[in-house]
Structure formats: structure tokens, C-alpha cells
N, C-alpha and C. Protein backbone atom coordinates (compact mmCIF):
# COMPACT_ATOMS: atom_id res chain seq x y z
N UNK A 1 -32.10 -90.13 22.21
CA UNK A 1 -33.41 -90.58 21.83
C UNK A 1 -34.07 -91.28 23.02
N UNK A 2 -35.23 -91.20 23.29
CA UNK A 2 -35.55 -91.82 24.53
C UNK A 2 -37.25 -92.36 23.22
N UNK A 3 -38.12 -93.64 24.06
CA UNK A 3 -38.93 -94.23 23.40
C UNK A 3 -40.54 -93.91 24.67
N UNK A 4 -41.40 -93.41 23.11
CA UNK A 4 -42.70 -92.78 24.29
C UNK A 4 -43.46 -94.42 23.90
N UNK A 5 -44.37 -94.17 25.08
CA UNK A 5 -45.55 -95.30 24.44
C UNK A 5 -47.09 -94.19 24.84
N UNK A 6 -47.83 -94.19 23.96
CA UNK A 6 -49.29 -93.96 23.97
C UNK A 6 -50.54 -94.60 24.05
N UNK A 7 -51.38 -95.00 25.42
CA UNK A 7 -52.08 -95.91 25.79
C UNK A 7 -53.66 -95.25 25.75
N UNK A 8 -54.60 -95.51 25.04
CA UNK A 8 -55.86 -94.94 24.76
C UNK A 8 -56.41 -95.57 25.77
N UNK A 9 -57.28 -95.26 26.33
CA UNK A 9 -58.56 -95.84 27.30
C UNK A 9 -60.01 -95.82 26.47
N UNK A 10 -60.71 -96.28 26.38
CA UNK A 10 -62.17 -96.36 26.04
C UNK A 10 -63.43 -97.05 26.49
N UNK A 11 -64.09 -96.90 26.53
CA UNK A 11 -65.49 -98.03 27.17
C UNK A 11 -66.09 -98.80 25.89
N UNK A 12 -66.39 -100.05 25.64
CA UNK A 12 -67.39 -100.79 24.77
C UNK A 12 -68.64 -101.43 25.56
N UNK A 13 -69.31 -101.11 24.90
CA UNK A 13 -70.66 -101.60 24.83
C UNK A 13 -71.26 -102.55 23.67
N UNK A 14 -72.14 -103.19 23.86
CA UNK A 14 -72.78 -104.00 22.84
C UNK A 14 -74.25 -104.07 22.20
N UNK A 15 -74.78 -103.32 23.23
CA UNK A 15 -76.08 -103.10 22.52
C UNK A 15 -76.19 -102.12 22.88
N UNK A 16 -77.29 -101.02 22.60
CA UNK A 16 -77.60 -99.46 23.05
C UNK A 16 -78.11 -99.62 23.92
N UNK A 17 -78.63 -100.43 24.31
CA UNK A 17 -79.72 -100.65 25.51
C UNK A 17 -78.78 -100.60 26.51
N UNK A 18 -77.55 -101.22 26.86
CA UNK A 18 -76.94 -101.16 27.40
C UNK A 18 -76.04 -99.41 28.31
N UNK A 19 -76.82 -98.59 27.40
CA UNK A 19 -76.39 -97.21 27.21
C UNK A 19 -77.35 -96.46 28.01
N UNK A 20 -76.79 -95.32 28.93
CA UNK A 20 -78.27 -94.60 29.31
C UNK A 20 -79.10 -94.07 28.35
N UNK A 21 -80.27 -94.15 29.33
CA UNK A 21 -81.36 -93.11 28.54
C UNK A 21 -80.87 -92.00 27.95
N UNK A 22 -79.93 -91.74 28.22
CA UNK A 22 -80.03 -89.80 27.63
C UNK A 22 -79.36 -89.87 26.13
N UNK A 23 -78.27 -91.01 26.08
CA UNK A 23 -77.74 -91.60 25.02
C UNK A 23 -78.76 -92.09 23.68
N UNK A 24 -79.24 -92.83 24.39
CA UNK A 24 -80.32 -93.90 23.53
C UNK A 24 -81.44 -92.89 22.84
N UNK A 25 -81.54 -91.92 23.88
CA UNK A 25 -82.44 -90.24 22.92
C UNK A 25 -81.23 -89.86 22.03
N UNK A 26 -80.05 -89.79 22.32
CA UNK A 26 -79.79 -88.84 21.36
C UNK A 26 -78.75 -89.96 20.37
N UNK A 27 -79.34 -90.68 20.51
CA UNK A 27 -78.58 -92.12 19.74
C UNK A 27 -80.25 -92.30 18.11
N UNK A 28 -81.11 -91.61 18.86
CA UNK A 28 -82.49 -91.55 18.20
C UNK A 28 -82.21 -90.16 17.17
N UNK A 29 -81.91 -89.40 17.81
CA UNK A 29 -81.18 -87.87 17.22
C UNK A 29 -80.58 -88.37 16.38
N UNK A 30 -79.53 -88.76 16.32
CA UNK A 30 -78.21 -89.09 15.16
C UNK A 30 -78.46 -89.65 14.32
N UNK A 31 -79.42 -91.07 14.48
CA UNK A 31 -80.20 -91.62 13.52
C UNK A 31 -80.99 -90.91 12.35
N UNK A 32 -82.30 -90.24 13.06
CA UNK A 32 -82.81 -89.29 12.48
C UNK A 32 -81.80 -88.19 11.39
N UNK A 33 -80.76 -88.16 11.86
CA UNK A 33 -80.02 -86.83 11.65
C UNK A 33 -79.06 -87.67 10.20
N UNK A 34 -78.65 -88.93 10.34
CA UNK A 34 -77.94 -89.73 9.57
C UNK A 34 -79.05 -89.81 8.33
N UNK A 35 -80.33 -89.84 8.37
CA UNK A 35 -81.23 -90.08 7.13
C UNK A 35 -81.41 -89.04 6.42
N UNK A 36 -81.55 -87.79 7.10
CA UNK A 36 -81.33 -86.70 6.33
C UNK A 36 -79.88 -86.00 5.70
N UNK A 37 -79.28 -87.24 5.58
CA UNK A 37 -77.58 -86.68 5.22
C UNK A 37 -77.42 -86.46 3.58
N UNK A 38 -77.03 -85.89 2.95
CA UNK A 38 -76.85 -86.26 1.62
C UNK A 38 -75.33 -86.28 0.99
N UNK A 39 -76.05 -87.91 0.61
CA UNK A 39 -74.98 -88.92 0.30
C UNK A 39 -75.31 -89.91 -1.08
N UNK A 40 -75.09 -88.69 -1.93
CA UNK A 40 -75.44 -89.56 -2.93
C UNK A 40 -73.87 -90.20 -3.97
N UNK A 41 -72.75 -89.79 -3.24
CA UNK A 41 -72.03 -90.36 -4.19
C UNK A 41 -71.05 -91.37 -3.22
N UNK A 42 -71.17 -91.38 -1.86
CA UNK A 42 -70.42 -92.61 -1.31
C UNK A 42 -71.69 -93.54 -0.74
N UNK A 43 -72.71 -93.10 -0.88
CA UNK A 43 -73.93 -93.81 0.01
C UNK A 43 -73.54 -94.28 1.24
N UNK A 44 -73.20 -93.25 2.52
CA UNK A 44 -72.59 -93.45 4.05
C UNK A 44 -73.27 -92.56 4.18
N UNK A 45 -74.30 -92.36 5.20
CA UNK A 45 -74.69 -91.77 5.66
C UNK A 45 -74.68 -91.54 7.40
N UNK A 46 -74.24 -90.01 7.43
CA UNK A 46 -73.49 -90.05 9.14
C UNK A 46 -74.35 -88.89 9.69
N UNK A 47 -74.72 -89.63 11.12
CA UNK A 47 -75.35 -88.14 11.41
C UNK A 47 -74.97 -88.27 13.07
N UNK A 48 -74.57 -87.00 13.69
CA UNK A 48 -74.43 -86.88 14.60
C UNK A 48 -75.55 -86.03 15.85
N UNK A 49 -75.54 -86.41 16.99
CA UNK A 49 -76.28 -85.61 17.91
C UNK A 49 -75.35 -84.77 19.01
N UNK A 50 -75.57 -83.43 19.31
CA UNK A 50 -74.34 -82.88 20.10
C UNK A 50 -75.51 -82.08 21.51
N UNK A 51 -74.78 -82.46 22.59
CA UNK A 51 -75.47 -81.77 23.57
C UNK A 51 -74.39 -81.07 24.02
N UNK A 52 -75.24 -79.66 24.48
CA UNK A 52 -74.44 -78.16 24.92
C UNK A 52 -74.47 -78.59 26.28
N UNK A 53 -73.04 -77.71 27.41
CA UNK A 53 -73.54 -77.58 28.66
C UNK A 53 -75.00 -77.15 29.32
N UNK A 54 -75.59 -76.65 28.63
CA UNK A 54 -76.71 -75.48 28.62
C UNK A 54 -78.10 -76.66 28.62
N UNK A 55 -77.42 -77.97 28.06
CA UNK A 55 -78.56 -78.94 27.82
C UNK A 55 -79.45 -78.76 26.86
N UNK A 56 -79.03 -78.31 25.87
CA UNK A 56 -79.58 -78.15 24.26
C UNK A 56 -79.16 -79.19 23.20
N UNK A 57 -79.82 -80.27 22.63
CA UNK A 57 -79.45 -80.93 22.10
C UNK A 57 -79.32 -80.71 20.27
N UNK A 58 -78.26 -80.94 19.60
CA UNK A 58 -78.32 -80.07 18.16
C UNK A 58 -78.14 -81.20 17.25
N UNK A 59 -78.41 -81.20 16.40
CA UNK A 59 -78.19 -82.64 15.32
C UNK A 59 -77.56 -82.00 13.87
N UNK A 60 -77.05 -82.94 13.11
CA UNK A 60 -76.08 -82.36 12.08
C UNK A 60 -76.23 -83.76 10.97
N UNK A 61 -75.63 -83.67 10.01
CA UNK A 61 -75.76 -84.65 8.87
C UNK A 61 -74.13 -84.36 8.10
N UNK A 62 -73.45 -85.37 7.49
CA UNK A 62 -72.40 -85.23 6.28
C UNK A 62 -73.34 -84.35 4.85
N UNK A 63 -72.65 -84.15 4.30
CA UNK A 63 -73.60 -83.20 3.31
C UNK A 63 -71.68 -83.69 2.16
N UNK A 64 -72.83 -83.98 1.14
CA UNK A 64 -71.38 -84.33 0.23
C UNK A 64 -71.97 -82.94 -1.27
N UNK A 65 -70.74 -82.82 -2.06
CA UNK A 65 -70.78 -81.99 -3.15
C UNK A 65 -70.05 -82.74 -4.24
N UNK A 66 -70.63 -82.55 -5.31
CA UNK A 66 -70.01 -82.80 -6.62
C UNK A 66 -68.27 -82.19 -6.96
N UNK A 67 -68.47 -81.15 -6.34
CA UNK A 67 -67.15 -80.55 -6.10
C UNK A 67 -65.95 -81.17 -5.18
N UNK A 68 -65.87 -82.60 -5.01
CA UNK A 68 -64.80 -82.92 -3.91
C UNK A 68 -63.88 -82.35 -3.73
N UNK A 69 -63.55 -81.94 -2.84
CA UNK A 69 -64.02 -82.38 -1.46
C UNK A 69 -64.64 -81.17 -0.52
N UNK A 70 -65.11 -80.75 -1.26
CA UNK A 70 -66.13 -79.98 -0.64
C UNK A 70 -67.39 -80.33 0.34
N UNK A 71 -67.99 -81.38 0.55
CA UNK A 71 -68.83 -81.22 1.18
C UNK A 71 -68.26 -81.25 2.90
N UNK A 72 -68.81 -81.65 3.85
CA UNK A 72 -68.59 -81.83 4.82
C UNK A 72 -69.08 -82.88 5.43
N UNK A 73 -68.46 -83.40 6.79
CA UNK A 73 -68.88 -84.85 7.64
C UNK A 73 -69.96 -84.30 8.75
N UNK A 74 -70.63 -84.98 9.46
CA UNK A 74 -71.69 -84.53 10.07
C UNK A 74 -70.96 -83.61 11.36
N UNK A 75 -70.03 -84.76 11.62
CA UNK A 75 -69.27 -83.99 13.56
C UNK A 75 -68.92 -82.46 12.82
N UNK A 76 -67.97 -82.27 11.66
CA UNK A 76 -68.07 -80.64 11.55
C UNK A 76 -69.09 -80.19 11.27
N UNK A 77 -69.91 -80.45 10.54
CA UNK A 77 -70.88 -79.49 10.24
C UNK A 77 -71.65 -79.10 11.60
N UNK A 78 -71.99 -80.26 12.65
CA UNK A 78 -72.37 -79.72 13.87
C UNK A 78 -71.55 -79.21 15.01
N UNK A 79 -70.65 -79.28 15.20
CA UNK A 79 -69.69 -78.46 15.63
C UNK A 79 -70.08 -77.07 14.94
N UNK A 80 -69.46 -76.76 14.10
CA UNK A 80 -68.95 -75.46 13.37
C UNK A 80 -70.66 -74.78 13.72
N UNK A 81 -71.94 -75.17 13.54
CA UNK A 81 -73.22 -74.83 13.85
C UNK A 81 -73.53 -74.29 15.25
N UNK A 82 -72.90 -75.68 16.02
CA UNK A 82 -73.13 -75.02 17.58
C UNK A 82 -71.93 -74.16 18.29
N UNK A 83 -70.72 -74.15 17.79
CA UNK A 83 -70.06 -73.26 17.88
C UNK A 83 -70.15 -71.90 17.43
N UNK A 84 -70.90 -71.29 16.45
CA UNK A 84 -71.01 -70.45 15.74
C UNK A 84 -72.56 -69.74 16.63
N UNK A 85 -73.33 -70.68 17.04
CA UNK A 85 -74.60 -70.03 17.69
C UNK A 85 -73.87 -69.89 18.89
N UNK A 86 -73.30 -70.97 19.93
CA UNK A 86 -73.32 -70.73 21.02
C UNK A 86 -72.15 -70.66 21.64
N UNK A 87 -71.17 -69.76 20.92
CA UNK A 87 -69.95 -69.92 21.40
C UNK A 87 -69.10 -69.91 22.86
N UNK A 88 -69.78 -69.59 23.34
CA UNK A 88 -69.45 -69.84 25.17
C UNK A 88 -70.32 -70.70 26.15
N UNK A 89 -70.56 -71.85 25.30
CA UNK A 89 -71.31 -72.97 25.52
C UNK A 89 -70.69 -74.45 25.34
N UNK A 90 -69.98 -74.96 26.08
CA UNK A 90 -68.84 -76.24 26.09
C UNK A 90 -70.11 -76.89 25.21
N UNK A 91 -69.47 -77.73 24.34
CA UNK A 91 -69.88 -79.10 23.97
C UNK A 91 -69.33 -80.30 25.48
N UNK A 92 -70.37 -81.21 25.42
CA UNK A 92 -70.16 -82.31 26.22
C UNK A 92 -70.57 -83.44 25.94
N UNK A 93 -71.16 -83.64 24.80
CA UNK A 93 -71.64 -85.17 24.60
C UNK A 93 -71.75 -85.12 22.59
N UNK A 94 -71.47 -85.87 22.45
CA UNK A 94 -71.42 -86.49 20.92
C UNK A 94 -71.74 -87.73 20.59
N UNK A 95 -72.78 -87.90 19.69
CA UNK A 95 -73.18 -89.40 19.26
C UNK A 95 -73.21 -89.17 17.84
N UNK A 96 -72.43 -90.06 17.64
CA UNK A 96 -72.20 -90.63 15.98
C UNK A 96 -72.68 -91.89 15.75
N UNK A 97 -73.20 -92.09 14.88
CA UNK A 97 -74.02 -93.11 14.05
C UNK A 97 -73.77 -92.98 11.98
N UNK A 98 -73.90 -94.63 11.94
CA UNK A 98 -73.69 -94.18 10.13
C UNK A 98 -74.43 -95.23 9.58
N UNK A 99 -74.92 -95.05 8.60
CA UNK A 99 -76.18 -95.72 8.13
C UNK A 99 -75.38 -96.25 6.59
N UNK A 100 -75.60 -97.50 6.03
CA UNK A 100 -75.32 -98.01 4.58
C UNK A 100 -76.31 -98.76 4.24
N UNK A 101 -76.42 -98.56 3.13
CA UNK A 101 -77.36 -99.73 2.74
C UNK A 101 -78.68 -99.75 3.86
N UNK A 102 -79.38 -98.24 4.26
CA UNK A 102 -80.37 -98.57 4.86
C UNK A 102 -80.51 -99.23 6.08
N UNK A 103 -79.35 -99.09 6.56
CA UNK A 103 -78.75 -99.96 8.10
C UNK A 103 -77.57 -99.74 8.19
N UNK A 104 -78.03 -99.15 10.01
CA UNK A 104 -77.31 -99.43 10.86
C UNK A 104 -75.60 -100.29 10.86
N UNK A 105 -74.71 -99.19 10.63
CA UNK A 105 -73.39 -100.23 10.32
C UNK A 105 -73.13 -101.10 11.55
N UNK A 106 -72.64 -102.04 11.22
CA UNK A 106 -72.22 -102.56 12.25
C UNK A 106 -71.12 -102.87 13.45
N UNK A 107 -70.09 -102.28 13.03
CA UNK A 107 -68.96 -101.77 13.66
C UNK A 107 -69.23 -100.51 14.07
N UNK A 108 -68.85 -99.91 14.78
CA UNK A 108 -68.96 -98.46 14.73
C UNK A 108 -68.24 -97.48 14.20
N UNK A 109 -68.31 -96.16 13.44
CA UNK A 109 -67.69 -95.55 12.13
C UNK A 109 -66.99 -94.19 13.25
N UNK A 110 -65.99 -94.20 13.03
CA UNK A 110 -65.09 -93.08 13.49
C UNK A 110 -64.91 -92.30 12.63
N UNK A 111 -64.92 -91.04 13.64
CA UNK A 111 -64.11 -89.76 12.90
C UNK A 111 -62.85 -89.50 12.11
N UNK A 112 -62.89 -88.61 10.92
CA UNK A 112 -61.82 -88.58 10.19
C UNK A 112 -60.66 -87.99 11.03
N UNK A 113 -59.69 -87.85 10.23
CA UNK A 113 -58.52 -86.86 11.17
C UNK A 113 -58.89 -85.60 11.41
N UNK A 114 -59.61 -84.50 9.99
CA UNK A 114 -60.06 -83.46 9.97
C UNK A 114 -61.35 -83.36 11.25
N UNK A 115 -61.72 -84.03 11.32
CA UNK A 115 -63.38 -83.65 11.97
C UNK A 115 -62.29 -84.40 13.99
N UNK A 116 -61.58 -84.99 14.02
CA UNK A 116 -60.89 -85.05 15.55
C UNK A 116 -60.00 -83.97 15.82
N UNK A 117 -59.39 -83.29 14.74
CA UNK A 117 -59.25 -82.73 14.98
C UNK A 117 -59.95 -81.02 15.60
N UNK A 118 -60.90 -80.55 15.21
CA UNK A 118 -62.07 -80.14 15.18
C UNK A 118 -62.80 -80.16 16.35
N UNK A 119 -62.90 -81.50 16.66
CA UNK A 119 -63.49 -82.17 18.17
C UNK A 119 -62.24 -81.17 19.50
N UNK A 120 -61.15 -81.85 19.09
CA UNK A 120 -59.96 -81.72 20.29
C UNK A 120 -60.12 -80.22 19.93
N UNK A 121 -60.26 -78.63 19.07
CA UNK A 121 -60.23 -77.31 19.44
C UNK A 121 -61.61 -77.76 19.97
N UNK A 122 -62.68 -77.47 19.48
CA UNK A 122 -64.06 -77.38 20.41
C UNK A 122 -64.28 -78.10 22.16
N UNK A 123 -63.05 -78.95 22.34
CA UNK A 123 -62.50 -79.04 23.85
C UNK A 123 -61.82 -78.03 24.47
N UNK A 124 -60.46 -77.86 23.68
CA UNK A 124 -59.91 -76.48 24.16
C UNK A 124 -60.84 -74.97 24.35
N UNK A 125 -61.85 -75.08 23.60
CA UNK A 125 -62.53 -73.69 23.12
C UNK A 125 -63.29 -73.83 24.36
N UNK A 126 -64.29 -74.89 25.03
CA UNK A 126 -64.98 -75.12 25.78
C UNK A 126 -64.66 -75.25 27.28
N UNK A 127 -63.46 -75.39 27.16
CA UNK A 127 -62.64 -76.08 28.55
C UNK A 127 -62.94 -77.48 29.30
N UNK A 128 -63.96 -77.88 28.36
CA UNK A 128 -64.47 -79.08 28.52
C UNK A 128 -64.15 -80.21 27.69
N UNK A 129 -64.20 -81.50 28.60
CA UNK A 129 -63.58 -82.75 27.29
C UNK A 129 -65.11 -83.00 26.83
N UNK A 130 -65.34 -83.64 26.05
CA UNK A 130 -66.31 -84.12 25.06
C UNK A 130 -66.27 -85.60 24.99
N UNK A 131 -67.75 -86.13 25.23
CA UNK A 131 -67.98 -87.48 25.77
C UNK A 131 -68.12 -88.06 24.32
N UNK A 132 -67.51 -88.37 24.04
CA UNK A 132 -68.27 -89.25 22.48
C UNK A 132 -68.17 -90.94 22.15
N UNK A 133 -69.41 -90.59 21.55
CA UNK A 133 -69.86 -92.30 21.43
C UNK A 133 -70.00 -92.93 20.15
N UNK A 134 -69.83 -93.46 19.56
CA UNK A 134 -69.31 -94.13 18.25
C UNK A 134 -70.23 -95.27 18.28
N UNK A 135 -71.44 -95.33 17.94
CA UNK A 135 -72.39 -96.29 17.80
C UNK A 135 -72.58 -96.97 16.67
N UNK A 136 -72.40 -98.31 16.09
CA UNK A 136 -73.02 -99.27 15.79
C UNK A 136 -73.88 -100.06 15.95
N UNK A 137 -74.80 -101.30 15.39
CA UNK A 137 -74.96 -102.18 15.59
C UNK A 137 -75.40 -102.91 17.09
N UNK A 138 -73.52 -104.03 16.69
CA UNK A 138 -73.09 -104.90 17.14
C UNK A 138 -72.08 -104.09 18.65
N UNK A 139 -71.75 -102.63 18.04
CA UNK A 139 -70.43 -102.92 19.00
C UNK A 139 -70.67 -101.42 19.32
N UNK A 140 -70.53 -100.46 20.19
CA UNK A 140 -70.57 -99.31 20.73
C UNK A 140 -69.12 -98.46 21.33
N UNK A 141 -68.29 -97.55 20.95
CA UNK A 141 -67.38 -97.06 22.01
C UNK A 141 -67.63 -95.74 21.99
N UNK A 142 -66.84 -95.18 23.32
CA UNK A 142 -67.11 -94.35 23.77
C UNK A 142 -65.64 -93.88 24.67
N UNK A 143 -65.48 -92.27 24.39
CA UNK A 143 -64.33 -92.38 25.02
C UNK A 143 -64.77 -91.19 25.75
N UNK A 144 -63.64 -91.25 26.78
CA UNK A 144 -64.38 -89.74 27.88
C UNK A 144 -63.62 -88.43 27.03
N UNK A 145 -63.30 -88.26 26.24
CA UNK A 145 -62.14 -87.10 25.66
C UNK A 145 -62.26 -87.26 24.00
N UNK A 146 -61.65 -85.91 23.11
CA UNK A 146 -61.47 -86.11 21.93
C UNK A 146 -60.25 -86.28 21.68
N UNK A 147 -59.38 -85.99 22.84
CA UNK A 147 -58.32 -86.53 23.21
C UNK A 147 -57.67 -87.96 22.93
N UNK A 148 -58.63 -88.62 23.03
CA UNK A 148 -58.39 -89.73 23.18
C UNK A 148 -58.11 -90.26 22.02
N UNK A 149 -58.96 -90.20 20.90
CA UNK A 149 -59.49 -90.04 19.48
C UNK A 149 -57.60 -89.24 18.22
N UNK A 150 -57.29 -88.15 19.47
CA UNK A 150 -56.40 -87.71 18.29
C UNK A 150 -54.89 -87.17 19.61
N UNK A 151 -54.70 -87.76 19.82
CA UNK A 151 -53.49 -87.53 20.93
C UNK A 151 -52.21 -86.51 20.82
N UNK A 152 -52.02 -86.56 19.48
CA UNK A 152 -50.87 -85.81 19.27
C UNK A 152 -51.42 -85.02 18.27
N UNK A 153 -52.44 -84.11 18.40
CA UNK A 153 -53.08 -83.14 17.27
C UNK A 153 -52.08 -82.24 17.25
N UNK A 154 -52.74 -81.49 16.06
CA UNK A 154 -52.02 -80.35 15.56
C UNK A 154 -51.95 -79.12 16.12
N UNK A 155 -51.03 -78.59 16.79
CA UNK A 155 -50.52 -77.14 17.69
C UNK A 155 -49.46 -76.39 17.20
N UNK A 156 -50.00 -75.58 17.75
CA UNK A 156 -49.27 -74.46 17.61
C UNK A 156 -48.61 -73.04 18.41
């Protein structure tokens, strides 16, 4: 038996402002994209913004169903969208945002296991890591990889 250790890296931030411009647009995207989510039975509303290598920016929403667990979280639904249009087009940037109660959460809301996982193929698929940013409030992270997010995903 030998003993591993696994050390994540990430960046925090504290206000958006603190964030570039290109962020803070598509930090405006996700927002937008989080209000049009439908969420009528957990009231979380998540919306993500995804920019292509190509510099196309795509926006997505959670979409819930009466049927649980059927609906979907925003990162797949935009994934699976821009993968499906532009499949030889890396993803490189991701902004997540989640809205309760009409505001801005304040921690910042991470991805499920299903939807990192998801993230880490659309890296492999792309050959590219994926910048993603996990916006709140109060507190902002951001990691350079989806990697980072799910380390020991599922392979095969």
C-alpha cells in the first residue's frame, strides 16, 4: 500500500470587479441566463455563460421537470448545446452564477458530480482545459482546469 495526497490549486477573488472585463460580460451572460432558468420546485436558479475557442459566447439555464430527475443543470445543458453545434470547437471559459431568493448567492455554487464530470470529457473532447469561474456575491473562484473540480473522474 503506498499513501497518495491530492492538492487542488484555485484563484479567489472578492468582488467581480476585481475580474477582467471579458469575465464581468460574461458574468452579465450567466446572470441573464440564471433568470431565465426554470426553477420552480427548488427555487435555485443557475445559469451559465460558455465561450468557444472561435470566441462565440453561448448561455444556458438549469431547466427542472416534474419528472425527477429529469430536468437538467445549466453547465450540461450548455455544454451538451455547444458541443452538439460546434463540435470541433474547444470550450475555454465557463461562468457560473446562481440566483435564490432573487439574489445573487453569496458563496459561490459549484458543480454537481454529473455536470464535472461532463466539464472534464468536453476538456478531453476539446484538447483544451476549461477556465471556470464560480461566482458569487461575496467570494469568486476560479480554477484553470475541470480537472481541478473532479480529479479522479470516471474512465475508462
Amino acid at each position: 500500500m503506498s499513501l497518495k495526497e491530492l492538492r487542488l490549486s484555485y484563484e479567489e477573488f472578492y468582488s467581480i470587479k476585481e475580474c477582467p472585463e471579458r469575465i464581468q460580460h460574461m458574468f452579465n451572460m450567466a446572470t441573464e441566463a440564471a433568470k431565465k432558468a426554470y426553477a420552480p420546485f427548488s427555487e435555485f436558479y443557475v445559469g451559465v455563460a460558455i465561450e468557444l475557442a472561435d470566441g462565440d459566447l453561448y448561455t444556458a439555464s438549469n431547466q427542472e421537470n416534474k419528472a425527477y430527475p429529469s430536468g437538467i443543470c445549466a453547465e450540461r445543458a450548455g455544454l451538451f448545446y455547444v458541443n452538439g453545434l460546434k463540435p470541433d470547437v474547444a470550450v475555454i471559459t465557463m461562468v457560473l452564477v446562481a440566483i435564490e431568493k432573487g439574489k445573487l448567492v453569496n458563496e459561490p455554487a459549484y458543480p454537481c458530480g454529473a455536470c464535472r464530470q461532463v466539464m472534464v470529457e468536453s476538456e478531453e473532447r476539446g484538447k483544451h482545459p476549461i477556465e471556470i469561474w464560480m461566482i458569487g456575491k461575496n467570494l469568486i473562484h476560479k480554477t484553470s482546469s475541470a480537472q481541478t473540480l473532479l480529479p479522479l473522474k470516471f474512465s475508462f
